[in-house]
Protein backbone atom coordinates (compact mmCIF):
# COMPACT_ATOMS: atom_id res chain seq x y z
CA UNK A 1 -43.02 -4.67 47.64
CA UNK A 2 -41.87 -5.14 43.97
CA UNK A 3 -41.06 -1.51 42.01
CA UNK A 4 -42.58 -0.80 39.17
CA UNK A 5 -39.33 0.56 37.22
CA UNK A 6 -37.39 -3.19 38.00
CA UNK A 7 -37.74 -6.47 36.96
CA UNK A 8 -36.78 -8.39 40.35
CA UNK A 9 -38.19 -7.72 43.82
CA UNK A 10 -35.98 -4.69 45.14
CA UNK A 11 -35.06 -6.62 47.77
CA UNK A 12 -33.44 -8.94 45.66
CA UNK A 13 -31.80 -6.21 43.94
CA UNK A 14 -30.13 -4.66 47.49
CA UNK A 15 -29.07 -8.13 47.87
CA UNK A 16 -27.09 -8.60 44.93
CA UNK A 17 -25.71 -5.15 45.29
CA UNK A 18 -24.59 -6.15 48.88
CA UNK A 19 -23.35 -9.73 47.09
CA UNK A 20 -20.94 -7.76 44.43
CA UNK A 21 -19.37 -5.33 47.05
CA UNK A 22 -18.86 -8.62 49.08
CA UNK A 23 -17.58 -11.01 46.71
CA UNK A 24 -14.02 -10.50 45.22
CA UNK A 25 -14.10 -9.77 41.24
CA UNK A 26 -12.64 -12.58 38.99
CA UNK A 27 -8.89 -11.97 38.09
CA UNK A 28 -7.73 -11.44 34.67
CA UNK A 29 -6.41 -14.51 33.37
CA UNK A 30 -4.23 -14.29 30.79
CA UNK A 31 -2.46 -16.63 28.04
CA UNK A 32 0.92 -18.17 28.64
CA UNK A 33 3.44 -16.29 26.03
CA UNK A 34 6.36 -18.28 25.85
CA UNK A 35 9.27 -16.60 24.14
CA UNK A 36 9.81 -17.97 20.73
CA UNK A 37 13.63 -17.50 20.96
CA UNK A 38 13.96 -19.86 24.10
CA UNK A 39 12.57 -22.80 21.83
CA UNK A 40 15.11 -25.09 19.46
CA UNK A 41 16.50 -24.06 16.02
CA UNK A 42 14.64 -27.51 14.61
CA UNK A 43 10.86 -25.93 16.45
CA UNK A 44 11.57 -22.37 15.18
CA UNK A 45 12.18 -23.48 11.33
CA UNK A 46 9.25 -25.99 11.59
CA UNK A 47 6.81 -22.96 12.52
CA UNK A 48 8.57 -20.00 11.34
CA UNK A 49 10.69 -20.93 8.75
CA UNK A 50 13.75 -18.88 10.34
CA UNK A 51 16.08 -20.47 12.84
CA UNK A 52 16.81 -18.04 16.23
CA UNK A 53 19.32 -16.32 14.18
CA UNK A 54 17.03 -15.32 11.45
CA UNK A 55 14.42 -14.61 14.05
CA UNK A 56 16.80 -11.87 16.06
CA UNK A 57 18.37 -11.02 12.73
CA UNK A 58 14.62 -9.15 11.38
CA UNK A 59 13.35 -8.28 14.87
CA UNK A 60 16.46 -6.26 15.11
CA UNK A 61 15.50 -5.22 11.99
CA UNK A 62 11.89 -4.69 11.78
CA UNK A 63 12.15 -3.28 15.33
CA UNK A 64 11.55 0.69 14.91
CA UNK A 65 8.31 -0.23 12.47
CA UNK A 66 6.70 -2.85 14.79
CA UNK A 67 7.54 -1.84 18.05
CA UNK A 68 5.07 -0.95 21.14
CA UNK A 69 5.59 2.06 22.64
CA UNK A 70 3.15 1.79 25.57
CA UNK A 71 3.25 1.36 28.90
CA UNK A 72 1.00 -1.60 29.58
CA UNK A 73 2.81 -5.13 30.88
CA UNK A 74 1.24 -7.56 28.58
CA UNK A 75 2.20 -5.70 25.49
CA UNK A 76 3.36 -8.00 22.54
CA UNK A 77 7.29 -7.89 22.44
CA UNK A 78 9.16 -7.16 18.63
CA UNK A 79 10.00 -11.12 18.32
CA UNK A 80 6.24 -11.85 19.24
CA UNK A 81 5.18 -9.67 16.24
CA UNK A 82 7.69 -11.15 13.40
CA UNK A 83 6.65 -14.83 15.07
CA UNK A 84 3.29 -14.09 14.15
CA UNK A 85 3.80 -12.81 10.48
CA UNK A 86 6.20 -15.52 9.16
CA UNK A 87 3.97 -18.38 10.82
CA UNK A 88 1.34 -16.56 8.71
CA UNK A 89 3.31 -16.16 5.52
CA UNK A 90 5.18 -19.91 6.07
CA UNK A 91 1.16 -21.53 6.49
CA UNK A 92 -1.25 -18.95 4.78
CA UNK A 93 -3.94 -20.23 6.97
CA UNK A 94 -6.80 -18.86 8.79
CA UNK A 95 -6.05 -16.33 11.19
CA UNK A 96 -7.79 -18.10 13.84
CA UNK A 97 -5.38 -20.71 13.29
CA UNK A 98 -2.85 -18.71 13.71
CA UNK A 99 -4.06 -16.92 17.45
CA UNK A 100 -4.96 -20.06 18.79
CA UNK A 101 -1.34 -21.81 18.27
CA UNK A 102 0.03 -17.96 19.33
CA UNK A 103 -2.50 -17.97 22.37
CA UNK A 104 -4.07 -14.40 20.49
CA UNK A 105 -7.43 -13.04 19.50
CA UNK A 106 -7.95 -13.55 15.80
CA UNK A 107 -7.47 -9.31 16.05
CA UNK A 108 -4.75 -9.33 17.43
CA UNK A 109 -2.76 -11.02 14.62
CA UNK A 110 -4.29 -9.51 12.18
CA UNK A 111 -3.06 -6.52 13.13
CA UNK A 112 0.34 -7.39 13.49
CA UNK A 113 0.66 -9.23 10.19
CA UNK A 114 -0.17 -6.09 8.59
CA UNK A 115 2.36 -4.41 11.01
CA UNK A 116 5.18 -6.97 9.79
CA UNK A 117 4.34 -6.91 6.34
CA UNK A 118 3.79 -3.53 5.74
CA UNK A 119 7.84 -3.09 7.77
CA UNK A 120 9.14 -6.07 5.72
CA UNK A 121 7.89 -4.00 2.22
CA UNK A 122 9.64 -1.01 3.51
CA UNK A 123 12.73 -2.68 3.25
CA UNK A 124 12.12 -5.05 -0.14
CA UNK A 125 14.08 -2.65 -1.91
CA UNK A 126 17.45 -2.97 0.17
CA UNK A 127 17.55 -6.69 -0.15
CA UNK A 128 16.04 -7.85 -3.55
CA UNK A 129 17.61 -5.94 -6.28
CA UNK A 130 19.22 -7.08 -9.72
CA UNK A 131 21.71 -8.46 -10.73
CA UNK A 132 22.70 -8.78 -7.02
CA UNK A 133 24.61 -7.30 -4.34
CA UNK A 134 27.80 -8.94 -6.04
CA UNK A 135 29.73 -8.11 -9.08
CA UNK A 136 28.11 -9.47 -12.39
CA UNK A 137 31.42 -10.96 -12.87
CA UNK A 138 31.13 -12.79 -9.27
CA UNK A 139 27.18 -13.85 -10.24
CA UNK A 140 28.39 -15.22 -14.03
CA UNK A 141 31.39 -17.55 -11.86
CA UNK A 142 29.00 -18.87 -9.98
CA UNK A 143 26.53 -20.27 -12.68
CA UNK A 144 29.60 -20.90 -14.67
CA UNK A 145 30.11 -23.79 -11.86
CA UNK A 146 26.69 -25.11 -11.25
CA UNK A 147 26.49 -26.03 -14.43
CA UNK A 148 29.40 -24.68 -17.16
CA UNK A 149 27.15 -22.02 -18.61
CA UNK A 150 28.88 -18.60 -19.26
CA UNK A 151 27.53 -15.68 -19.01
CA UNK A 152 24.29 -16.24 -16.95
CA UNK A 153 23.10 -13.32 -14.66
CA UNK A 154 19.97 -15.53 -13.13
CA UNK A 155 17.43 -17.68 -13.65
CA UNK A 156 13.98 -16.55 -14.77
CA UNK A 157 10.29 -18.07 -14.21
CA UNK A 158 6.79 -17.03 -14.09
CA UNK A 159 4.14 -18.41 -12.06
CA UNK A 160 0.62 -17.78 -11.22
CA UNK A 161 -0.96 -16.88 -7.94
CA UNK A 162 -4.41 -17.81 -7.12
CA UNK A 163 -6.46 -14.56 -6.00
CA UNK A 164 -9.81 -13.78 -5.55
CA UNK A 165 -11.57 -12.11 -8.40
CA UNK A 166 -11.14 -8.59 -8.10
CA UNK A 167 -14.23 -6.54 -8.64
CA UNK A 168 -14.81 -4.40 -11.64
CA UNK A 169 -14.46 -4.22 -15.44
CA UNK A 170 -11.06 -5.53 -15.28
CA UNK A 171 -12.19 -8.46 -13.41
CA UNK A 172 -11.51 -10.81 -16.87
CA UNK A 173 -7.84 -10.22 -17.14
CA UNK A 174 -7.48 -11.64 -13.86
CA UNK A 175 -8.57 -15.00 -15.48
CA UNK A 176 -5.44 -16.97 -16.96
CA UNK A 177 -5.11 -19.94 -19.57
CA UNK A 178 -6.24 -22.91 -17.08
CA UNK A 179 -9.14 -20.33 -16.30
CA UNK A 180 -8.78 -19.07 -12.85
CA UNK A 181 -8.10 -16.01 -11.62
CA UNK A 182 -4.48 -15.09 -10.06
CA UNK A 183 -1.14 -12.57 -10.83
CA UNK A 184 1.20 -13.35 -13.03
CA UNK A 185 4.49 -13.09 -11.02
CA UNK A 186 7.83 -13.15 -12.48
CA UNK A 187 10.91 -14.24 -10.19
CA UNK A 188 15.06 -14.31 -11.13
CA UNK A 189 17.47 -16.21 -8.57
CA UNK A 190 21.38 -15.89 -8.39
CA UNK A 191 22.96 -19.27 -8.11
CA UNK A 192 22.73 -19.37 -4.41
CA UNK A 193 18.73 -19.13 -5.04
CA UNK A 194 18.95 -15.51 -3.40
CA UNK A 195 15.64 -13.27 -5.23
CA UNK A 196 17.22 -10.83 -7.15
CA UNK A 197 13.65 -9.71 -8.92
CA UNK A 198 9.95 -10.07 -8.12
CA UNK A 199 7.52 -8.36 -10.69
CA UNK A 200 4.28 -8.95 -9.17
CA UNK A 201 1.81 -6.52 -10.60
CA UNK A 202 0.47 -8.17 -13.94
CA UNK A 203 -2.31 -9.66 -14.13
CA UNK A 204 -2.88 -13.46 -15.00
CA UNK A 205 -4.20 -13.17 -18.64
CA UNK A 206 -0.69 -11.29 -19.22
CA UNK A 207 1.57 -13.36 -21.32
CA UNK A 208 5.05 -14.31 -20.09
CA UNK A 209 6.42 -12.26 -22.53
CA UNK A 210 5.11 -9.30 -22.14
CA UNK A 211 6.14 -8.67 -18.13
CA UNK A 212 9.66 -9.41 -19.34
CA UNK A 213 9.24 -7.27 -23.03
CA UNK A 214 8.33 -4.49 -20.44
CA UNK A 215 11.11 -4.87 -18.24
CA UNK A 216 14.96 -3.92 -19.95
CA UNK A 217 18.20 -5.17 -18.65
CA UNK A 218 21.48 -6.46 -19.95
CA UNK A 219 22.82 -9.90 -19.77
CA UNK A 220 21.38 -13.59 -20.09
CA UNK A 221 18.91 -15.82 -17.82
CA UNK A 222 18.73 -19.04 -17.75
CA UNK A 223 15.05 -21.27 -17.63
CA UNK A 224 13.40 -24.18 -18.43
CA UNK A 225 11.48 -25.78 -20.81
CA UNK A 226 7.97 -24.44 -20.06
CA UNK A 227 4.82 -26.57 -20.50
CA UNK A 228 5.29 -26.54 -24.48
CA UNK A 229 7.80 -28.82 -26.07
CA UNK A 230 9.35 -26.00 -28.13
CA UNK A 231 12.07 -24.23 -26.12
CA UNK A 232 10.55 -20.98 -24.69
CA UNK A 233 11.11 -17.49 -25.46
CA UNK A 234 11.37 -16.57 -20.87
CA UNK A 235 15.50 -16.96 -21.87
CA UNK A 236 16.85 -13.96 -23.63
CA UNK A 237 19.62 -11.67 -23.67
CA UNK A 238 18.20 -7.95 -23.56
CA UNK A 239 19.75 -4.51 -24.95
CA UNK A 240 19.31 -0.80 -23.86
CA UNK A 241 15.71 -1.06 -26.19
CA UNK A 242 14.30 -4.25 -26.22
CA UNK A 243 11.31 -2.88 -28.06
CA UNK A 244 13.75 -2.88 -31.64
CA UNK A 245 13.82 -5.54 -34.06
CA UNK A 246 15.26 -8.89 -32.30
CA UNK A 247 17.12 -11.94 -33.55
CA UNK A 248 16.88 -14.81 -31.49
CA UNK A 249 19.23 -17.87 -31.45
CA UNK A 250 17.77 -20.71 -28.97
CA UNK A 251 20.40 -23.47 -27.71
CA UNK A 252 20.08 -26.57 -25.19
CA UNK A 253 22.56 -27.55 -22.68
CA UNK A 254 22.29 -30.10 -20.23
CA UNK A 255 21.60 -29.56 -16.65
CA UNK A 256 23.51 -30.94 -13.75
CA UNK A 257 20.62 -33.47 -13.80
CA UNK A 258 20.83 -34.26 -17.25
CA UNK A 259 17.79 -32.84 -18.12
CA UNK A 260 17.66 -30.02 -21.09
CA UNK A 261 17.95 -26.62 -20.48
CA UNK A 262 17.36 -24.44 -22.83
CA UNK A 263 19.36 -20.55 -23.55
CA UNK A 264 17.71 -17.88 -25.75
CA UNK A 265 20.32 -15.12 -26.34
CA UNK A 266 18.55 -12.46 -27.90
CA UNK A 267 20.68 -9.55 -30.52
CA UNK A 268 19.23 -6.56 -31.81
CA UNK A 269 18.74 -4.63 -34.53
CA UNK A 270 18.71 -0.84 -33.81
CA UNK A 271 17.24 1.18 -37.21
């Protein structure tokens, strides 16, 4: 006799209920995690971009922000984690790129790229600062023999990273000269191409200029030519007020590849 309140017969319903209690329940299968660190220097910098030095080097690091404090087996270790943010930062692809060659759910790493980047941020400060974790005198030697320019403290550029329009009235100075939208970043290397300054909060319609006209500091940076054929005005020497009236005398020198690069040092003129 079928019941009313049930789909099937009821007798087919005892029987499956006598079927599950019989049957053994599928096991959890899980993904093979293979520890990153076990793999070659040559695999590790192909993926990662770090070799197994670099890699222990920031877990030990990053360890107290990224850590998992629970209690469950198949918990992501610290080296896991940082594996899983620099493949994302070394690629930018999709993150379901990124769990399937990490065996992961597509959650999964995007959780722990946030984790990694918000623990590498906490400690941008410590590493990146200018002129460098040398003596100026120590940074100017060592441009002094690249190339047999005094003086230098770094070498400047901007460049422009593509975003997606942001929404909002201020949506149209996100949109630079070749008319997409993106930041403006501004970058200075030592001569051992160590970052000793990122500014990375103007937006692209902002001139060159005016990041660095915003940004005081004393000493000279080297760069190149720029996309104009007029040497560019990214090489200065700056004061305590950069603001004041400024003389600028622009001189080329040759590169160690012969090719011209060009020295603004900028005086002032304090009323």
């Amino acid at each position: 006799m079928a019941c009313p309140f049930l789909d099937e017969d009821i007798v087919d319903e005892g029987a499956n209920i006598v079927r599950r209690a019989l049957i053994p329940p599928v096991p959890r299968v899980f993904r093979n995690r293979n520890d990153p660190l076990a793999a070659s220097d040559d695999y590790l910098y192909g993926r990662y971009r770090f070799s197994r030095q670099g890699l222990v080097y920031l877990t030990n690091l990053l360890d107290p922000y990224i850590a998992k404090y629970t209690r469950r087996s198949r918990a992501l270790s610290s080296v896991q984690s940082v594996c899983i943010g620099l493949r994302f930062f070394a690629s930018g692809t999709f993150l379901y790129t990124i769990g399937d060659a990490e065996g992961l759910a597509k959650a999964t790493v995007c959780r722990e790229i946030r984790k990694v980047y918000l623990a590498l941020k906490a400690h941008m400060n410590f590493f990146i600062t200018f002129p460098g974790h040398l003596p100026e005198q120590r940074i100017k030697e060592a441009f002094f023999s690249v190339a047999g320019f005094p003086n230098v403290l770094g070498a400047i550029d901007c460049t422009h990273v593509k975003i997606i329009a942001p929404p909002g009235p201020e949506e149209r100075d996100y949109i630079n000269r070749k008319r997409f939208h993106s930041l403006n970043i501004q970058m200075i290397c030592d001569a051992s191409f160590l970052i000793t300054n990122i500014e990375a909060r103007w937006p692209g319609s902002a001139h060159d200029a005016l990041i660095y006209r915003a940004w005081e500091f004393n000493g000279i940076l080297l760069g190149d030519r720029g996309p104009s054929s007029s040497p560019p005005d990214s090489i200065f020497r700056s004061g305590d007020s950069f603001r004041e009236g400024i003389q600028s005398v622009t001189q080329p020198h040759k590169g160690p590849r012969g090719d011209d690069v060009w020295a603004t040092e900028i005086s002032l003129q304090v009323p």
